[in-house]
PDB file of N, CA and C in Angstrom:
ATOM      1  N   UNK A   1    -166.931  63.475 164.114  1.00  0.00           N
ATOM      2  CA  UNK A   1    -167.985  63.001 164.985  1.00  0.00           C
ATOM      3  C   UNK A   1    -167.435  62.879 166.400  1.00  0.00           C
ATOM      4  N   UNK A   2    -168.442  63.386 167.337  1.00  0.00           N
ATOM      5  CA  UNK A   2    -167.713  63.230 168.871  1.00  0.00           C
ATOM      6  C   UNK A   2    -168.267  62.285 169.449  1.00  0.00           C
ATOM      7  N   UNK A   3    -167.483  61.671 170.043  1.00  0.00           N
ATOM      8  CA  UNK A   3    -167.920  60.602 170.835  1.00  0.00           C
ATOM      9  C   UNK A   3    -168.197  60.718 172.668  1.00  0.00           C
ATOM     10  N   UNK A   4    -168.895  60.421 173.156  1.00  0.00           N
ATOM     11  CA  UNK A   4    -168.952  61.214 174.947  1.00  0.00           C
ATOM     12  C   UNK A   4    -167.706  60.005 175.085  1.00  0.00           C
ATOM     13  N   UNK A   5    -167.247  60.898 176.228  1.00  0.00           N
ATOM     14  CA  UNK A   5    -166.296  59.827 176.662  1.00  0.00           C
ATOM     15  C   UNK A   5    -166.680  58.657 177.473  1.00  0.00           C
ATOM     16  N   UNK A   6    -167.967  59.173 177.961  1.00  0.00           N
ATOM     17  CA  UNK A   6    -168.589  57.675 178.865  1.00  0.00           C
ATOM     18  C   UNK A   6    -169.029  56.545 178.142  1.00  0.00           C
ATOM     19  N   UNK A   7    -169.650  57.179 176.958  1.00  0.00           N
ATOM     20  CA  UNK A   7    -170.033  56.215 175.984  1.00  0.00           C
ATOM     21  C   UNK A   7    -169.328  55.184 175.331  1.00  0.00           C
ATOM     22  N   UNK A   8    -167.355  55.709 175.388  1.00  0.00           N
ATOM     23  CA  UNK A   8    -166.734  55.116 174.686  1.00  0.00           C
ATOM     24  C   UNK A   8    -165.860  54.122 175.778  1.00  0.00           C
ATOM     25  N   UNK A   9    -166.053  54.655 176.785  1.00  0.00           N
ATOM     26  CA  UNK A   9    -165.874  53.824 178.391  1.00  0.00           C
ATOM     27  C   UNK A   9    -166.906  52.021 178.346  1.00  0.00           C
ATOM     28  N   UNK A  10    -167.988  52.872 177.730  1.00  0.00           N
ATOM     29  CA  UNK A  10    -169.251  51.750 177.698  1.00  0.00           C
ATOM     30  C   UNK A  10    -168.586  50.554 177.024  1.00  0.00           C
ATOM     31  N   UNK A  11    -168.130  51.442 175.473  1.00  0.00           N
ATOM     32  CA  UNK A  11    -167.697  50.258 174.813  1.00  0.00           C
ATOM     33  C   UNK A  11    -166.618  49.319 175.151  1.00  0.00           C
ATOM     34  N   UNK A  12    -165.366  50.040 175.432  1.00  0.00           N
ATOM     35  CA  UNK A  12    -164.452  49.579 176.179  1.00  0.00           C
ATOM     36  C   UNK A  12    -164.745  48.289 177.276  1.00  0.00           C
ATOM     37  N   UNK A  13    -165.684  48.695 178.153  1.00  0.00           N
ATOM     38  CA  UNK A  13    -166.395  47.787 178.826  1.00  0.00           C
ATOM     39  C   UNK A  13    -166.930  46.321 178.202  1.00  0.00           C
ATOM     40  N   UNK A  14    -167.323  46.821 177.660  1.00  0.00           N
ATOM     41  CA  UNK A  14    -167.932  45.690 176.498  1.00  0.00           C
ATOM     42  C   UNK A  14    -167.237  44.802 176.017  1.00  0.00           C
ATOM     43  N   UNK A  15    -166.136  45.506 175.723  1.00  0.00           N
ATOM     44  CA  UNK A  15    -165.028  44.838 174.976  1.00  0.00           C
ATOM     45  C   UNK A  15    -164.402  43.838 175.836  1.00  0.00           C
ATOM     46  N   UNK A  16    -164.760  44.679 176.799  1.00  0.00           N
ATOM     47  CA  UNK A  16    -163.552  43.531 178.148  1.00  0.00           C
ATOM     48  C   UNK A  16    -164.260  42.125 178.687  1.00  0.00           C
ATOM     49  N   UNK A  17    -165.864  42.867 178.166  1.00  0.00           N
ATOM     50  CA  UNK A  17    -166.480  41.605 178.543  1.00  0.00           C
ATOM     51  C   UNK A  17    -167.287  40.349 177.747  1.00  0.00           C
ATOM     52  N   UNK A  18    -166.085  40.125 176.782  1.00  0.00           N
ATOM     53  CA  UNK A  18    -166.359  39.706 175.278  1.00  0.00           C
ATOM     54  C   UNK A  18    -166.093  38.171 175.751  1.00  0.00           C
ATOM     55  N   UNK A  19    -166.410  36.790 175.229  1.00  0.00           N
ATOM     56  CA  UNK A  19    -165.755  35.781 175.421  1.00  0.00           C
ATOM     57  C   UNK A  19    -164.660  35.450 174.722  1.00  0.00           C
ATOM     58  N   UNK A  20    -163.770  35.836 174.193  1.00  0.00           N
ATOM     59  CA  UNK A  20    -162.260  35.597 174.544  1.00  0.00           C
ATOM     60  C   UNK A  20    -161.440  36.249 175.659  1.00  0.00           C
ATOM     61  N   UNK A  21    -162.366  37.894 175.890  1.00  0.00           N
ATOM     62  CA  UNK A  21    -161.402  37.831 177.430  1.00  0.00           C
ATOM     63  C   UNK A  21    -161.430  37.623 178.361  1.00  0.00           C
ATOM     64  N   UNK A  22    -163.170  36.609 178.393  1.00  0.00           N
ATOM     65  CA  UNK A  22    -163.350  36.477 179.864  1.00  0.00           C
ATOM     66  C   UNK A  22    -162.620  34.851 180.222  1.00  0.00           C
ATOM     67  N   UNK A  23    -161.848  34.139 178.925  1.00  0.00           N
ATOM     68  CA  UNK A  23    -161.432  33.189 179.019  1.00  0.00           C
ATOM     69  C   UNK A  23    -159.860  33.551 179.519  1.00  0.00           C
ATOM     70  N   UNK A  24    -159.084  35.049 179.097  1.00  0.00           N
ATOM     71  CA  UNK A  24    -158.022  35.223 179.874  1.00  0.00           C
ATOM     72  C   UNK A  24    -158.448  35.457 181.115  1.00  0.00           C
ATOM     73  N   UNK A  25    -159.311  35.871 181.560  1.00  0.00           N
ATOM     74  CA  UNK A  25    -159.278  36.956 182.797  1.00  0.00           C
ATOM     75  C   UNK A  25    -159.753  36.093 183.658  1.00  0.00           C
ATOM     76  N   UNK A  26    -160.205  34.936 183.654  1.00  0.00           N
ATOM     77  CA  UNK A  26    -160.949  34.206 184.584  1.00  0.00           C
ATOM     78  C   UNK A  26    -160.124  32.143 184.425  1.00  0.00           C
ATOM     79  N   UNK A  27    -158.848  32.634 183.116  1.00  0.00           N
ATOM     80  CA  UNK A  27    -158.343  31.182 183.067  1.00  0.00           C
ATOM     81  C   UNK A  27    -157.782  30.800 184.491  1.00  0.00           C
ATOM     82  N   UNK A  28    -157.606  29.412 184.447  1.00  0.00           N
ATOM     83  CA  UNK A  28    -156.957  28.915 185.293  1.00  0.00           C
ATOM     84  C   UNK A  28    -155.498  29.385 186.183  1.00  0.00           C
ATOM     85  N   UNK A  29    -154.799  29.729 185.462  1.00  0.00           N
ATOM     86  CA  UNK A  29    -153.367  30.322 185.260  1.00  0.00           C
ATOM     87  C   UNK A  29    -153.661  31.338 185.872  1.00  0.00           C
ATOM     88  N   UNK A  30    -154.816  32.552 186.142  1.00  0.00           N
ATOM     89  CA  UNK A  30    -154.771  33.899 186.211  1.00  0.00           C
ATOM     90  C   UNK A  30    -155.029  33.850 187.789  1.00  0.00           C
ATOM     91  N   UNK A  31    -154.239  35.681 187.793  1.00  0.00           N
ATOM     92  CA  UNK A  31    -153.947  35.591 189.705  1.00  0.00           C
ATOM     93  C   UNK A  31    -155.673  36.077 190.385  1.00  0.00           C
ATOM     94  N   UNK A  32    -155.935  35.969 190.915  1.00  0.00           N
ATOM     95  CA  UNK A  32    -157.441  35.981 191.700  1.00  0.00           C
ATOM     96  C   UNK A  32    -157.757  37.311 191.752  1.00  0.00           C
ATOM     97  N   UNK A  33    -157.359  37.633 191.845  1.00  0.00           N
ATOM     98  CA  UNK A  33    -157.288  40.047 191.558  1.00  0.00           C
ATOM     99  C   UNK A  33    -157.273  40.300 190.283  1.00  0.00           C
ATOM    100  N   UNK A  34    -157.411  39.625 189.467  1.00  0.00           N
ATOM    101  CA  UNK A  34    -157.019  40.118 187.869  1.00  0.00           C
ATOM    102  C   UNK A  34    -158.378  41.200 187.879  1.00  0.00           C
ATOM    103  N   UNK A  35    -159.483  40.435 187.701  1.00  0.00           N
ATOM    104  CA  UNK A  35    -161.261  41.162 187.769  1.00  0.00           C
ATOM    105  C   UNK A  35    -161.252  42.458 188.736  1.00  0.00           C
ATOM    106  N   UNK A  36    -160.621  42.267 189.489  1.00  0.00           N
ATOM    107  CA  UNK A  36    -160.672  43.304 190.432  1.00  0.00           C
ATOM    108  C   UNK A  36    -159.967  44.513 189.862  1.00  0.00           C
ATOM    109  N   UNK A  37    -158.706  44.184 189.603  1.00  0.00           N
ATOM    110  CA  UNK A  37    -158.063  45.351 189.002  1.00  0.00           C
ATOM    111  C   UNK A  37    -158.584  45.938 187.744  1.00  0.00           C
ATOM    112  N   UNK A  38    -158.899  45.104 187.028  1.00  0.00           N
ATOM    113  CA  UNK A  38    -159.644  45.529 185.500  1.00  0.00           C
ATOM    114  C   UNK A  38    -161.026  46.609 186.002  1.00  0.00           C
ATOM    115  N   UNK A  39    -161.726  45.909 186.986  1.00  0.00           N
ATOM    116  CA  UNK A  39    -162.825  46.921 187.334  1.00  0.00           C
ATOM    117  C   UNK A  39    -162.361  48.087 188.133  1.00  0.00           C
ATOM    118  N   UNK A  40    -161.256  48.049 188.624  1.00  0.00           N
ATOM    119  CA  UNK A  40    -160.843  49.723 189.572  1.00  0.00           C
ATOM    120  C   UNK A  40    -160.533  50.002 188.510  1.00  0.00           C
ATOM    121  N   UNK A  41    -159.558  49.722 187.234  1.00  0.00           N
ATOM    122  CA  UNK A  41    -159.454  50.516 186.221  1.00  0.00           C
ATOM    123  C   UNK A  41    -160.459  51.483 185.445  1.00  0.00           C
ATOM    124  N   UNK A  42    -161.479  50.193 185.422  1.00  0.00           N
ATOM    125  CA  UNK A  42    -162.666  51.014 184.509  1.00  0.00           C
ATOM    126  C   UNK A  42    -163.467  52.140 185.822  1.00  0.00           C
ATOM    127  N   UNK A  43    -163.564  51.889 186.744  1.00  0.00           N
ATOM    128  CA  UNK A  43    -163.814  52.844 187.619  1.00  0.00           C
ATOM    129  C   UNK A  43    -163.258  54.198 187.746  1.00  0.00           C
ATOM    130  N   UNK A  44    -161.804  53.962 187.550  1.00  0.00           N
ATOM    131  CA  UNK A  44    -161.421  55.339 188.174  1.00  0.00           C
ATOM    132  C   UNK A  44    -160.933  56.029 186.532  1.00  0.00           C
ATOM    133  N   UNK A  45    -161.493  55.288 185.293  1.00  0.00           N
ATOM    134  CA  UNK A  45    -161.241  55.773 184.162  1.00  0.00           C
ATOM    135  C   UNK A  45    -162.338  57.055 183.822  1.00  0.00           C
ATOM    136  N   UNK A  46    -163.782  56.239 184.417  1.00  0.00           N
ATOM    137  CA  UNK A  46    -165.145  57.066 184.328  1.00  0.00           C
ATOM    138  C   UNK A  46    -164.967  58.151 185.230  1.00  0.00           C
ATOM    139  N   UNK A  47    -164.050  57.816 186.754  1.00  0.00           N
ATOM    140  CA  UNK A  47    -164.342  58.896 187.830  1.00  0.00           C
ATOM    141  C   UNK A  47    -163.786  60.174 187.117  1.00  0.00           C
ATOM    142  N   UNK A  48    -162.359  59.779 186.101  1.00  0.00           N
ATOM    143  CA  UNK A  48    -161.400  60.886 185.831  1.00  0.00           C
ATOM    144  C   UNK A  48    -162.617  61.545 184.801  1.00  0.00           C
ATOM    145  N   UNK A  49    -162.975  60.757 183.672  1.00  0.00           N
ATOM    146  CA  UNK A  49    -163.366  61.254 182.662  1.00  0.00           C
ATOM    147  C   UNK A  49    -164.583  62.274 183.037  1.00  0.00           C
ATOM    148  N   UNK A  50    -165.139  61.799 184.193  1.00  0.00           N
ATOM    149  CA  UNK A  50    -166.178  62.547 184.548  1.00  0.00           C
ATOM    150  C   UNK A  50    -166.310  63.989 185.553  1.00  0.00           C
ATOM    151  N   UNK A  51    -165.158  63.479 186.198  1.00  0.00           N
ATOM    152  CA  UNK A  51    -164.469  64.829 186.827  1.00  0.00           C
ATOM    153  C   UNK A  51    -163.898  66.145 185.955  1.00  0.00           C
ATOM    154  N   UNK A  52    -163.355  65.213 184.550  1.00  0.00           N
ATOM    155  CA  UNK A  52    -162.799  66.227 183.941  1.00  0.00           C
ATOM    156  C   UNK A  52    -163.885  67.088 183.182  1.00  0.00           C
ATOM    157  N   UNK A  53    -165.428  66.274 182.952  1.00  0.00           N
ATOM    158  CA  UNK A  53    -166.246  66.893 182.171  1.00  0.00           C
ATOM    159  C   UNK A  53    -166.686  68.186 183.126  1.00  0.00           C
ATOM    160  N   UNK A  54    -166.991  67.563 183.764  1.00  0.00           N
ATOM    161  CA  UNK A  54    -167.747  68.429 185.208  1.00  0.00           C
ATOM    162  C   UNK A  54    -166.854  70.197 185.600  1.00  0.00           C
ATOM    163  N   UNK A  55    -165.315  69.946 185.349  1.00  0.00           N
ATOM    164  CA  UNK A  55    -164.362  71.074 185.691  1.00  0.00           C
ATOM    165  C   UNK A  55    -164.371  71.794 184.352  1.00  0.00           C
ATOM    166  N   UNK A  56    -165.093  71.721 183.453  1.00  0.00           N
ATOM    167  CA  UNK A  56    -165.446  72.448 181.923  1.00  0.00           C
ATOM    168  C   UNK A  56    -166.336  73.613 182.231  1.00  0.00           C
TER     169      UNK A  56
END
């Protein structure tokens, strides 16, 4: 079974935005860029994945 890769981006997403990790990602302890970096990640994960569909 194939999965689109955006779709599995979606989930991923999802995942990140579950309540146990929004209790790491937003604890007390955590550096103020954490959210930020997690979202350029998922950003430039879709830009690649989607660039790469597009060069097919």
């Amino acid at each position: 079974m194939y999965i689109h890769r955006l779709v599995f981006l979606l989930i991923l997403t999802i995942f990140l935005l579950s309540p146990a990790i929004m209790e790491w990602w937003l604890g007390p302890r955590s550096a103020w860029y954490r959210p930020y970096l997690i979202w350029a990640g998922v950003i430039l994960i879709a830009y690649w994945l989607e660039r790469k569909t597009r060069l097919k």
